[in-house]
N, C-alpha and C. Protein backbone atom coordinates (compact mmCIF):
# COMPACT_ATOMS: atom_id res chain seq x y z
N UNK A 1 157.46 133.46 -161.77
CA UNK A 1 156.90 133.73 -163.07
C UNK A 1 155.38 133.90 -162.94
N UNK A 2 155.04 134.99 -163.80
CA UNK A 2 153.92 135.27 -163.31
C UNK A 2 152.61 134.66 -164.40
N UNK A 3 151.32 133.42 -163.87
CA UNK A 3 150.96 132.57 -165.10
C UNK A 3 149.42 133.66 -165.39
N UNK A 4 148.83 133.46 -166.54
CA UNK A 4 148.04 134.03 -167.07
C UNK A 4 146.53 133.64 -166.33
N UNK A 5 145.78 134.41 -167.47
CA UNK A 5 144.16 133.62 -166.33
C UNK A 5 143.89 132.53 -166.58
N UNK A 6 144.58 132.05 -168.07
CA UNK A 6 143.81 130.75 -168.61
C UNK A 6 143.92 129.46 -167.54
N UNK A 7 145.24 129.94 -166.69
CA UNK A 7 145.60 128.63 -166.42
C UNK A 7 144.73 129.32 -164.61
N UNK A 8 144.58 130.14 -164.17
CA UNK A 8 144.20 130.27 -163.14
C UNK A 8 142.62 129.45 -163.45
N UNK A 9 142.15 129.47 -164.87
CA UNK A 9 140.71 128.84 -165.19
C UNK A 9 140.77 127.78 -165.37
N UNK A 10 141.59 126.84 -165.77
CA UNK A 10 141.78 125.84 -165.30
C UNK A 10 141.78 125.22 -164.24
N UNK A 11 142.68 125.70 -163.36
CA UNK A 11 143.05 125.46 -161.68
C UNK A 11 141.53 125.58 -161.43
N UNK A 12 140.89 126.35 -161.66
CA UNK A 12 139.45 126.12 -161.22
C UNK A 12 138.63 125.11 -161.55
N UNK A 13 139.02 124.67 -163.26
CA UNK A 13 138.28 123.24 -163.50
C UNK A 13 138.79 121.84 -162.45
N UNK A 14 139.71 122.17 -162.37
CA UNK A 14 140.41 120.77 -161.89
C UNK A 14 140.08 121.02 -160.24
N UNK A 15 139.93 122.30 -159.82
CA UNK A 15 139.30 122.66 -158.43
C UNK A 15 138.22 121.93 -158.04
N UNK A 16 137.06 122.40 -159.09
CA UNK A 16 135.63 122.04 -159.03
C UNK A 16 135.78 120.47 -159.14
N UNK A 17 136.47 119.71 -160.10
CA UNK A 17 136.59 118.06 -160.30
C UNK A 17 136.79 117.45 -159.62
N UNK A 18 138.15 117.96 -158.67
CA UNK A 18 138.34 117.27 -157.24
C UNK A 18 137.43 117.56 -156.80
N UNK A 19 136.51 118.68 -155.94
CA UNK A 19 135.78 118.65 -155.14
C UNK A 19 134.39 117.56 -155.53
N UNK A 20 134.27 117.61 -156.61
CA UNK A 20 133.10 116.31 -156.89
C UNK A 20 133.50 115.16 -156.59
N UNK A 21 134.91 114.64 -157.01
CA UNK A 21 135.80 113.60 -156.49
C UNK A 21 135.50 113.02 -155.35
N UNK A 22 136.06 114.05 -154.69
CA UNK A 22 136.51 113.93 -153.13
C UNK A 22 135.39 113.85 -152.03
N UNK A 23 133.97 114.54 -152.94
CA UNK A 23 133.06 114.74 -152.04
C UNK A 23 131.92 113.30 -152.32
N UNK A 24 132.33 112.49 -153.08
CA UNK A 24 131.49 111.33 -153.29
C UNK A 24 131.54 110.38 -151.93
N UNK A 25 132.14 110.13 -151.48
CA UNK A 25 132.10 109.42 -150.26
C UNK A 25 130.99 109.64 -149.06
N UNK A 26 130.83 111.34 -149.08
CA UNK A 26 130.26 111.78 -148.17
C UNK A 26 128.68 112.61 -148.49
N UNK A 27 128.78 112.62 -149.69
CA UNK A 27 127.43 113.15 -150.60
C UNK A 27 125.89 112.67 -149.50
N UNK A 28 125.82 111.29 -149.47
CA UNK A 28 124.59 111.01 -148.85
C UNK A 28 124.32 111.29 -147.16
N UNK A 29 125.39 111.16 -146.60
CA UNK A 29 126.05 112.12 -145.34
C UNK A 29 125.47 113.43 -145.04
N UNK A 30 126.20 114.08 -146.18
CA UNK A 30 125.24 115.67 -145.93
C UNK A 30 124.36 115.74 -146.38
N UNK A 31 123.59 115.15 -147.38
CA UNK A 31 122.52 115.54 -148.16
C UNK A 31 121.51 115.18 -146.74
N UNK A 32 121.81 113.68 -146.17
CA UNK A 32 120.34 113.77 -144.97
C UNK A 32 120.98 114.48 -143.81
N UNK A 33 121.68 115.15 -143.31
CA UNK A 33 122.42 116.28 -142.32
C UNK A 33 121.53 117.68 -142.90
N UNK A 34 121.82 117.90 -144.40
CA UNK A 34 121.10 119.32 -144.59
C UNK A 34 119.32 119.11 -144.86
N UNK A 35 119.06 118.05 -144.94
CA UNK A 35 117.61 117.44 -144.60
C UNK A 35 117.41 118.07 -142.91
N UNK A 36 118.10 117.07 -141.86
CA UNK A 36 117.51 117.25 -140.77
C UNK A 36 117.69 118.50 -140.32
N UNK A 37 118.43 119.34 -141.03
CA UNK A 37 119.34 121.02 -139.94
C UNK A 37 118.01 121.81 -140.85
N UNK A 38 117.73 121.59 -142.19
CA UNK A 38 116.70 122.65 -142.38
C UNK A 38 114.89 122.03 -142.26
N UNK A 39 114.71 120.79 -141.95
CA UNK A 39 113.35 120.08 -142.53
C UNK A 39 113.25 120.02 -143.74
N UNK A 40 113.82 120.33 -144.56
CA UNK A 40 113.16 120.21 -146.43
C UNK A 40 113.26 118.60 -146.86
N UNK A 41 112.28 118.60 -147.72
CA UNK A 41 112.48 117.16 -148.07
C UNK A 41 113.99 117.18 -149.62
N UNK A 42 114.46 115.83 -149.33
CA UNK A 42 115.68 116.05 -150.07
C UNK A 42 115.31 116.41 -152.36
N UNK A 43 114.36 116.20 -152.06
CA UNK A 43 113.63 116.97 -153.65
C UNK A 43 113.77 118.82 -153.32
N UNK A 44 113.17 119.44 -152.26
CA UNK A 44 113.35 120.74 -152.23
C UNK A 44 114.80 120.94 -152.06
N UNK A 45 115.98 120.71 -151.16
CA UNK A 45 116.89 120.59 -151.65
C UNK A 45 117.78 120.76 -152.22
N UNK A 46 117.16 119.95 -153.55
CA UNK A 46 118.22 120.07 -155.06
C UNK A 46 117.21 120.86 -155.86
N UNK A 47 116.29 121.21 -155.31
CA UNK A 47 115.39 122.79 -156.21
C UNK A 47 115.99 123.87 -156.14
N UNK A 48 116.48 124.01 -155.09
CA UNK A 48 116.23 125.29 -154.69
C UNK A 48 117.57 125.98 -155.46
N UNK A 49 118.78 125.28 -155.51
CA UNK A 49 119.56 125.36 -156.81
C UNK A 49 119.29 126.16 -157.73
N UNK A 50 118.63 125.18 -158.33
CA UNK A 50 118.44 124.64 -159.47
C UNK A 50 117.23 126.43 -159.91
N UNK A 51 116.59 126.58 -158.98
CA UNK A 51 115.78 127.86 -159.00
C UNK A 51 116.35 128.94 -159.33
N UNK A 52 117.44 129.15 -158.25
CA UNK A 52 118.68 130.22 -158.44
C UNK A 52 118.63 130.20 -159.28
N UNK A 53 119.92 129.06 -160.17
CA UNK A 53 120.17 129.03 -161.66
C UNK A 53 119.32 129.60 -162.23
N UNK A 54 118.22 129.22 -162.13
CA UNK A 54 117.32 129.60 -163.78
C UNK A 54 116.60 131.15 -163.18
N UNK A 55 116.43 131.88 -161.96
CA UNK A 55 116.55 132.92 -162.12
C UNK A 55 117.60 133.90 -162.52
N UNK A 56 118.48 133.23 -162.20
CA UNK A 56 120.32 134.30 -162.26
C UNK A 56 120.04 134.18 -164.19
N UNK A 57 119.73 133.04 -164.77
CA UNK A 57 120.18 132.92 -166.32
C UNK A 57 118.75 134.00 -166.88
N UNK A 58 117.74 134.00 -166.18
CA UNK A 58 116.73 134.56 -167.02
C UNK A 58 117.47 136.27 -167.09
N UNK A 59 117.57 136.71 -165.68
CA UNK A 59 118.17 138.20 -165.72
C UNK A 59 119.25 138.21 -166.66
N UNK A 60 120.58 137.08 -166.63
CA UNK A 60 121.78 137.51 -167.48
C UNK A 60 121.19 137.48 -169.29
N UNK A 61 120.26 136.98 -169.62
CA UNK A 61 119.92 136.37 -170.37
C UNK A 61 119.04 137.75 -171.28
N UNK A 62 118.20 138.21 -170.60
CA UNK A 62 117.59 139.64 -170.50
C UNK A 62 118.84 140.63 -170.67
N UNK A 63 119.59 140.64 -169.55
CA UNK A 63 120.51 141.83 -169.92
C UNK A 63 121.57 142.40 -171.10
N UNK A 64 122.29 140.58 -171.32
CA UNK A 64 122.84 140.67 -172.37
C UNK A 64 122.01 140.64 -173.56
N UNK A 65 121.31 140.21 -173.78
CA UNK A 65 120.73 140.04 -175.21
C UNK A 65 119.70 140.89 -175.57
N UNK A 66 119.44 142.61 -174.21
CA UNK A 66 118.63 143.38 -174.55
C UNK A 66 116.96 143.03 -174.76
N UNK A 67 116.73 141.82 -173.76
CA UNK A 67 115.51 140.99 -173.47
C UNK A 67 115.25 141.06 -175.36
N UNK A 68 115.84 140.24 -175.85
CA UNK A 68 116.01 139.06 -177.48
C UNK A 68 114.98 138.54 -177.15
N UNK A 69 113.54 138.56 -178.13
CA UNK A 69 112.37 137.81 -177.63
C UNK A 69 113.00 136.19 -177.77
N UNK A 70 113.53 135.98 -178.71
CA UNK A 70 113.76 134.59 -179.49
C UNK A 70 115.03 133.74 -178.22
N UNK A 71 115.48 134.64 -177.77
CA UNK A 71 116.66 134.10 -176.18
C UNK A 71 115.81 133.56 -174.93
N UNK A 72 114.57 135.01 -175.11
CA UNK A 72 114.16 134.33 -173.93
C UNK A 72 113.27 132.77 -174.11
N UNK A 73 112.47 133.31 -175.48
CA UNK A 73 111.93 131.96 -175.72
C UNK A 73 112.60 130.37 -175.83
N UNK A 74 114.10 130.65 -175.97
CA UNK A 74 114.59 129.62 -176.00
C UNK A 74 115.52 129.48 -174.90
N UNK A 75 114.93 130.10 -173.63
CA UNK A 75 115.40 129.94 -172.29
C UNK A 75 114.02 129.35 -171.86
N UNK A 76 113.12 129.49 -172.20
CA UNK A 76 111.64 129.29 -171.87
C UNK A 76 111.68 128.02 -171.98
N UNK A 77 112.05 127.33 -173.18
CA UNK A 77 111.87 126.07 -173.35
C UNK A 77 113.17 125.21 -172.95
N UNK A 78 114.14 125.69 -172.77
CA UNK A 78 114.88 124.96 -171.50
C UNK A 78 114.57 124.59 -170.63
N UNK A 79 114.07 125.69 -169.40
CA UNK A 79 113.49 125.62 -168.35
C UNK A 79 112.28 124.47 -168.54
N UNK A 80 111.30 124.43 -169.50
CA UNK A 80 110.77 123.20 -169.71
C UNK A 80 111.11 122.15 -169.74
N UNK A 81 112.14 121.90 -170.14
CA UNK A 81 112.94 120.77 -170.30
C UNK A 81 113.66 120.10 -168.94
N UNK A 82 114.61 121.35 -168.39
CA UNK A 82 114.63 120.82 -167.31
C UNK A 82 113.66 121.10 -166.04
N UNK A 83 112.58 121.37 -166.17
CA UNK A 83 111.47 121.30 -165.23
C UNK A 83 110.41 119.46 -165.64
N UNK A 84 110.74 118.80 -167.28
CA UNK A 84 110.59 117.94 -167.28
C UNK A 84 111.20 116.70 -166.77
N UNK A 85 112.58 116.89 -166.85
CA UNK A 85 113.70 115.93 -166.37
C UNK A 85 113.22 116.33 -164.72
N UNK A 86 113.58 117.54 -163.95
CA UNK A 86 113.17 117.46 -162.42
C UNK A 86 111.92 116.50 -162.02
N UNK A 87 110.77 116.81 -162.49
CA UNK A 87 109.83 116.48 -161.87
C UNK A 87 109.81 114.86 -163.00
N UNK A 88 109.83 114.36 -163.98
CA UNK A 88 109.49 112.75 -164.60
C UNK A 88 110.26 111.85 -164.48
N UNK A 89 111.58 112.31 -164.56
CA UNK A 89 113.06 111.78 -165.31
C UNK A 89 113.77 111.21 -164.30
N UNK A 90 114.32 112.23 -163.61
CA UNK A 90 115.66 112.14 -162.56
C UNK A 90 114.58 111.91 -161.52
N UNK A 91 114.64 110.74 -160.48
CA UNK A 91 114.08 110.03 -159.77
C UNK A 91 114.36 110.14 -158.77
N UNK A 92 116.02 110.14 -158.31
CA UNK A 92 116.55 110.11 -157.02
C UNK A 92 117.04 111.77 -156.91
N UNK A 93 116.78 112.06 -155.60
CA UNK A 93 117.07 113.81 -155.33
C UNK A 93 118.45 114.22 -155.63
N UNK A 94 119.38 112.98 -155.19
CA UNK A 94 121.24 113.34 -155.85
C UNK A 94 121.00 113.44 -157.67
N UNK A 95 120.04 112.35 -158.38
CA UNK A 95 119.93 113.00 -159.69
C UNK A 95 120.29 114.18 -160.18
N UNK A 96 118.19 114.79 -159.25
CA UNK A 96 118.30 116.24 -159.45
C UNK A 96 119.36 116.93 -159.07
N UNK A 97 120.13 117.03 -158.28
CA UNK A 97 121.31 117.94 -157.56
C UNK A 97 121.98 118.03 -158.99
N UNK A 98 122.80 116.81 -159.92
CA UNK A 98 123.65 116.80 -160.86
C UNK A 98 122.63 117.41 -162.36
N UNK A 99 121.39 118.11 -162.23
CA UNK A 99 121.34 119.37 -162.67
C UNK A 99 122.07 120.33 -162.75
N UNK A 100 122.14 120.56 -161.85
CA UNK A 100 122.97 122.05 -160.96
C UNK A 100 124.37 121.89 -161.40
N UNK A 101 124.96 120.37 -160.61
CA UNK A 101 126.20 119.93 -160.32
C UNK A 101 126.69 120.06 -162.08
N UNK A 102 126.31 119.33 -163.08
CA UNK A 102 127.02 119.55 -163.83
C UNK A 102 126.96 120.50 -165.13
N UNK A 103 125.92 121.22 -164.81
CA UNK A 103 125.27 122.64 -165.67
C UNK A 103 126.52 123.28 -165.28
N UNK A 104 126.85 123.29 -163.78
CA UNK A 104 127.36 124.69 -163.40
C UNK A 104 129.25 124.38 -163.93
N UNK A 105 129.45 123.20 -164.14
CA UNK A 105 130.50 122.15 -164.97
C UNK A 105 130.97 122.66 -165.85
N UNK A 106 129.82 122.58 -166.84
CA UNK A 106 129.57 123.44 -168.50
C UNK A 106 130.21 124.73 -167.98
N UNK A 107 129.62 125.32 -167.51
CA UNK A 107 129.96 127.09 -167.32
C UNK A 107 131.33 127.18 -167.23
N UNK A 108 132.42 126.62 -166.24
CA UNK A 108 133.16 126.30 -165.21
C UNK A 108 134.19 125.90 -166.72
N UNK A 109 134.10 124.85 -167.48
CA UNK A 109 134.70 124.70 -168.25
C UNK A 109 134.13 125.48 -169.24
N UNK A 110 133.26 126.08 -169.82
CA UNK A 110 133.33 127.16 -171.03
C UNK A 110 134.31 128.48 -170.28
N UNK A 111 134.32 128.98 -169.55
CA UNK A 111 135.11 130.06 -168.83
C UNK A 111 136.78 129.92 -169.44
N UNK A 112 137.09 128.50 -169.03
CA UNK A 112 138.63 127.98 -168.75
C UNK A 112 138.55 127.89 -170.61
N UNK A 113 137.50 127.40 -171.43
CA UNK A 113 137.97 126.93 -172.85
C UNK A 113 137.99 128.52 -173.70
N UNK A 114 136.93 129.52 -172.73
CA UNK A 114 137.09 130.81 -174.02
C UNK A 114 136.47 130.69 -175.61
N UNK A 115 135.44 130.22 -175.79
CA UNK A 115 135.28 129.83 -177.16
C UNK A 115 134.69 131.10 -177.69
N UNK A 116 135.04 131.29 -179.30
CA UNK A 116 134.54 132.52 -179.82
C UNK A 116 133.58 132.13 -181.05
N UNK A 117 133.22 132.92 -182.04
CA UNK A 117 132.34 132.44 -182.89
C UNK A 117 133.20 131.32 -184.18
N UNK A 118 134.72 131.28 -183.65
CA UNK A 118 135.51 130.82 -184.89
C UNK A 118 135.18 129.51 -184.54
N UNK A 119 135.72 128.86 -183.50
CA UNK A 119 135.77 127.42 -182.75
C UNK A 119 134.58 127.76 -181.95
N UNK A 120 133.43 127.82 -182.52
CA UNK A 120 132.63 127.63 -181.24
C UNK A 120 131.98 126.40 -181.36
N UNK A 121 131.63 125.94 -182.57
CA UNK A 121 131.60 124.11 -183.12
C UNK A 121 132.25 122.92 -181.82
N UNK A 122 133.55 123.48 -182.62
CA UNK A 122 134.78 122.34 -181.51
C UNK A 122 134.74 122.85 -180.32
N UNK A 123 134.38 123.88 -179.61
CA UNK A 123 134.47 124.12 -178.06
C UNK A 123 133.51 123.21 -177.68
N UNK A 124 132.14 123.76 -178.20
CA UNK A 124 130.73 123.07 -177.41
C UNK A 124 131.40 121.16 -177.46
N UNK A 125 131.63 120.89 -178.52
CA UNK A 125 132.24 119.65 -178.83
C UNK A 125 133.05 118.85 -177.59
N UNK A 126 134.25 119.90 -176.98
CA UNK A 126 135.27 119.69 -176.17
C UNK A 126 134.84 120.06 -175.07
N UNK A 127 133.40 121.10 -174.81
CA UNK A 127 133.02 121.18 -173.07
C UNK A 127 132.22 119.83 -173.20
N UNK A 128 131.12 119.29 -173.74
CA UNK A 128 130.47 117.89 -173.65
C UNK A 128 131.23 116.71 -173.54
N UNK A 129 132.28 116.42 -174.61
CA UNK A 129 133.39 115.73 -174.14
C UNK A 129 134.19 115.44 -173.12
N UNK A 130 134.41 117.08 -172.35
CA UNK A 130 134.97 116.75 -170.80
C UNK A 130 134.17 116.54 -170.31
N UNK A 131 133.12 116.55 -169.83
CA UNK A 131 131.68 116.88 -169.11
C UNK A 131 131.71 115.30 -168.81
N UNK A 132 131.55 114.39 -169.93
CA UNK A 132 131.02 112.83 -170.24
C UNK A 132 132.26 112.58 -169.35
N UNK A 133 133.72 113.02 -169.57
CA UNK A 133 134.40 112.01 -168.75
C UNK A 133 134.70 112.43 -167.68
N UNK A 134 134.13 113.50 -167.40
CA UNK A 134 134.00 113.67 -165.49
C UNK A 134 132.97 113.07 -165.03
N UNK A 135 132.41 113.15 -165.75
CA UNK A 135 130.75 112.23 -165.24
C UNK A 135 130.94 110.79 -165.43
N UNK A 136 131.65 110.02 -166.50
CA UNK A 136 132.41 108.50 -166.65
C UNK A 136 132.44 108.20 -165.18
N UNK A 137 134.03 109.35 -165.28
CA UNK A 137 134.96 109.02 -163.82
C UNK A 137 134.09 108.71 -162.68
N UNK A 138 132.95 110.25 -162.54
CA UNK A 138 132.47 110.24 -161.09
C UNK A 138 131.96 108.60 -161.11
N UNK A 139 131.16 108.57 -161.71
CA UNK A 139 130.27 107.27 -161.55
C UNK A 139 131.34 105.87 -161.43
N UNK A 140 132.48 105.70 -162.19
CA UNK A 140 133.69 104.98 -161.96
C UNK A 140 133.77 104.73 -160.41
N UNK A 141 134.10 105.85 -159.80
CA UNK A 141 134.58 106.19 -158.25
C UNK A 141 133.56 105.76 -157.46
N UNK A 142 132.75 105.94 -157.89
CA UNK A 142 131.07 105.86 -156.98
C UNK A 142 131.27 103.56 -157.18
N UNK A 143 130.93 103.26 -158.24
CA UNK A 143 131.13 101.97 -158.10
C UNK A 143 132.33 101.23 -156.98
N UNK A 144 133.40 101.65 -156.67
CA UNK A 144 134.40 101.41 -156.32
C UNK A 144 134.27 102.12 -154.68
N UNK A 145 133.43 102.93 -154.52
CA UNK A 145 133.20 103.49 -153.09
C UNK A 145 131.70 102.96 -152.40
N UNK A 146 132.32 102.72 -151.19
CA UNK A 146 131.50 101.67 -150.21
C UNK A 146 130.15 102.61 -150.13
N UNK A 147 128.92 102.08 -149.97
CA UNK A 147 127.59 102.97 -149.51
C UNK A 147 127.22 103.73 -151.16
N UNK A 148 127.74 103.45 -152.05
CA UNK A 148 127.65 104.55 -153.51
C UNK A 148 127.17 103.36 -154.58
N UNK A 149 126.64 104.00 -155.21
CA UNK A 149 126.33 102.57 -156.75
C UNK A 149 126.69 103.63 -157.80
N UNK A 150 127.67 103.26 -158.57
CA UNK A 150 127.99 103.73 -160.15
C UNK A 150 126.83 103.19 -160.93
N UNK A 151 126.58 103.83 -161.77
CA UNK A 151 125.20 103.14 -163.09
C UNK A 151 125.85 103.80 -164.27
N UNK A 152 125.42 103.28 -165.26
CA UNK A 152 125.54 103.93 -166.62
C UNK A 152 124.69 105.32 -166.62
N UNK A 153 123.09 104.75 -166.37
CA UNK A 153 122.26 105.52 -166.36
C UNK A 153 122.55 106.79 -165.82
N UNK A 154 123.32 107.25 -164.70
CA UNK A 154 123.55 107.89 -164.26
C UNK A 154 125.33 108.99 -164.76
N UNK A 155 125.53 107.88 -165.50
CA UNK A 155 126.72 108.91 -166.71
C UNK A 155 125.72 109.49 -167.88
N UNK A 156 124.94 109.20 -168.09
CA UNK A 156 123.78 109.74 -169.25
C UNK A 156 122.93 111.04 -168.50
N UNK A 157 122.70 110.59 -167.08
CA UNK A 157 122.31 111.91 -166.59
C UNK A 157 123.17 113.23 -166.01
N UNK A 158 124.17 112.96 -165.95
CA UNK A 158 125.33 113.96 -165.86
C UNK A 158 125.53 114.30 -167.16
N UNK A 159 125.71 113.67 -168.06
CA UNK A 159 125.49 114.24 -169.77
C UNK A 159 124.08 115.24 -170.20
N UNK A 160 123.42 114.73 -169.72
CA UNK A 160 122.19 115.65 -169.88
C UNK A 160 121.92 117.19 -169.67
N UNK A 161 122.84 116.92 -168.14
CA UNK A 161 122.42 117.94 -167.10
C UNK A 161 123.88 119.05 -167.89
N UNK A 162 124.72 118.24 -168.21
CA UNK A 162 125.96 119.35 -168.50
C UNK A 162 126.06 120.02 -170.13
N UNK A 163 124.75 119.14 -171.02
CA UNK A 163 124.33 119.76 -172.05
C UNK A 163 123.30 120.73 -171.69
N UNK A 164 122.40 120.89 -171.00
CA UNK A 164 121.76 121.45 -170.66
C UNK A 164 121.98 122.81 -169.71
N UNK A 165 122.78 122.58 -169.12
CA UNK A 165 123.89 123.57 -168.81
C UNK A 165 124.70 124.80 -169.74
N UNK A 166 124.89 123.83 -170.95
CA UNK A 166 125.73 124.56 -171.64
C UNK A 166 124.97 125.27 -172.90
N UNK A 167 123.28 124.69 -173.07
CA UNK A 167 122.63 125.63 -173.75
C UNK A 167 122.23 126.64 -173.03
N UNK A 168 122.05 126.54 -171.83
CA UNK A 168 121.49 128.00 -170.88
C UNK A 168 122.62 129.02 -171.47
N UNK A 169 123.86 128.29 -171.49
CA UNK A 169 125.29 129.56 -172.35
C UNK A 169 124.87 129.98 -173.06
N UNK A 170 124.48 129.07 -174.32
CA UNK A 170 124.92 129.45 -175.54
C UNK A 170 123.60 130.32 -175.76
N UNK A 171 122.42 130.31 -174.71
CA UNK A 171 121.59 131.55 -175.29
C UNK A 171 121.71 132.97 -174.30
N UNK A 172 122.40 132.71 -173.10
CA UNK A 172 122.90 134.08 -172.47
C UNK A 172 123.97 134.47 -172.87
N UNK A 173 124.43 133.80 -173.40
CA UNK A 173 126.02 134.61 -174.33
C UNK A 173 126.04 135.13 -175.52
N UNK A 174 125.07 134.27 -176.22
CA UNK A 174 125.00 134.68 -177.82
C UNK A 174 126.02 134.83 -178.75
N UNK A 175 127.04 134.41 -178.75
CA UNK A 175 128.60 134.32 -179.32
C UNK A 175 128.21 133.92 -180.99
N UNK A 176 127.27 133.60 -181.05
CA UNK A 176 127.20 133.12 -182.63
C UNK A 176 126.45 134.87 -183.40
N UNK A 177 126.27 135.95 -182.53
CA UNK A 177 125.50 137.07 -182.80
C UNK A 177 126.24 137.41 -183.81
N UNK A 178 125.79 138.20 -185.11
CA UNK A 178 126.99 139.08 -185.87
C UNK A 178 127.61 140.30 -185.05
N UNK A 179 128.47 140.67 -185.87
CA UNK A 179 129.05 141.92 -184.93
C UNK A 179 128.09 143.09 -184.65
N UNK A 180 127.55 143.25 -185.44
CA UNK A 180 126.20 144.65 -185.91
C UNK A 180 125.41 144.19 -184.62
N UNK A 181 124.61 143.07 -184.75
CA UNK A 181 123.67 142.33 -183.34
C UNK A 181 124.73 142.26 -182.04
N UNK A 182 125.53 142.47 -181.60
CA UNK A 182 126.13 142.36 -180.78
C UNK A 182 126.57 143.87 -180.14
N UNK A 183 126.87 144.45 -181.48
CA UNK A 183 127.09 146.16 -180.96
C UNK A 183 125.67 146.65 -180.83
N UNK A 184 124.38 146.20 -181.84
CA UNK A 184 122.99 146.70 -181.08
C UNK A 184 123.11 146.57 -179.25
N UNK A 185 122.79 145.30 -179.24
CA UNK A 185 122.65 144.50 -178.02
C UNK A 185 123.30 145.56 -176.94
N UNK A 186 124.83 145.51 -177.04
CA UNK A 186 125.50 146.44 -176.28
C UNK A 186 124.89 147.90 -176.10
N UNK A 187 124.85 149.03 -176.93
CA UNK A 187 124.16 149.86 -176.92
C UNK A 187 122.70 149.55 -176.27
N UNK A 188 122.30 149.03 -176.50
CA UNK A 188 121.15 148.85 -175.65
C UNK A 188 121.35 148.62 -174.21
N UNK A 189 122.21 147.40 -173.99
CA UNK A 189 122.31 147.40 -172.33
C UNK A 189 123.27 148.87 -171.82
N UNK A 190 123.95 148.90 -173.01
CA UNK A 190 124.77 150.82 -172.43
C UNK A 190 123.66 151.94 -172.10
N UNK A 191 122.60 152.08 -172.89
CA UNK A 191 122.18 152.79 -172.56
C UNK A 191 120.77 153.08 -171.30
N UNK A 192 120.84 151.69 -170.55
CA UNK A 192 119.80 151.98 -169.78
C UNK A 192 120.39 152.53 -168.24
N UNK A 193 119.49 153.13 -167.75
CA UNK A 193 120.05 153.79 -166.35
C UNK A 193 120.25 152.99 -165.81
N UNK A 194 121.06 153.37 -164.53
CA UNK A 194 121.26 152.39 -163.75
C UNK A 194 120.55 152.04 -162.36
């Protein structure tokens, strides 16, 4: 029987969950392994991520929304935000990593949930909701695994990072656009060369 994408997007949430799972044991392992194989200190690291990201979102962000002064500005002040949490906030370099780690979460589960402008309330609702209890769990597992410390503090920063995540969406997607702003938008990215 042949199954649809939803559930192939799933299989990917529950993909990505195990691999956070599974990879807690060994997290501090590689993190000083990819320290000594490149020299970076373990802060550059979890930048360099985290850089990607916010270049890949500025271009998607630009393209779809026909560079939207008001998108980018409120990609602008994201990036502030999490350029405040990188450098004041998140203390330990695995912190910073669960930037990345659970931004890219958000995405990963908005893909698998599909939300449109009807439920887009209860989606954002139900990606933060899963988000908190993968981030619960991880930190659960981490207490219970030898060489690891679970914290609260550190389920609040996986909450952070996977809200923060999921506004970089909600301003490169624009799903709340009317239809008229959305068929502009389009025409606009239709019509530039390639």
């Amino acid at each position: 029987m042949k199954q649809g994408p939803g559930v192939a997007r799933w299989g990917g949430v529950l993909l990505y969950v195990s691999g956070i799972y599974l990879t807690i044991p060994y997290i501090p392992r590689l993190w000083y392994s990819a320290q000594a194989l490149t020299g970076a200190s373990l802060n550059s690291l979890a930048f360099y991520p985290l850089a990607t990201i916010a270049a890949l979102s500025l271009v998607a962000a630009t393209y779809r929304t026909g560079a939207d002064i008001l998108s980018l500005l409120a990609l602008a002040a994201i990036g502030g935000l999490y350029s405040f949490l990188y450098g004041h906030v998140f203390q330990e370099p695995i912190e910073k990593l669960h930037l990345f780690e659970y931004g890219l979460l958000s995405w990963i589960l908005w893909r698998a949930w599909r939300p449109d402008r009807h439920n887009l309330y209860r989606s954002v609702a139900g990606i933060l909701l899963l988000n908190a209890a993968v981030g619960a769990t991880d930190e659960l597992i981490q207490h219970y695994t030898p060489g690891r410390v679970g914290e609260f503090r550190d389920v609040v920063i996986d909450w952070e990072s996977a809200a923060l995540g999921l506004a970089v969406l909600l301003v490169t997607l624009t799903p709340w656009k009317t239809g008229a702003q959305a068929a502009d938008a389009a025409r606009h990215r239709d019509s530039r060369p390639l």
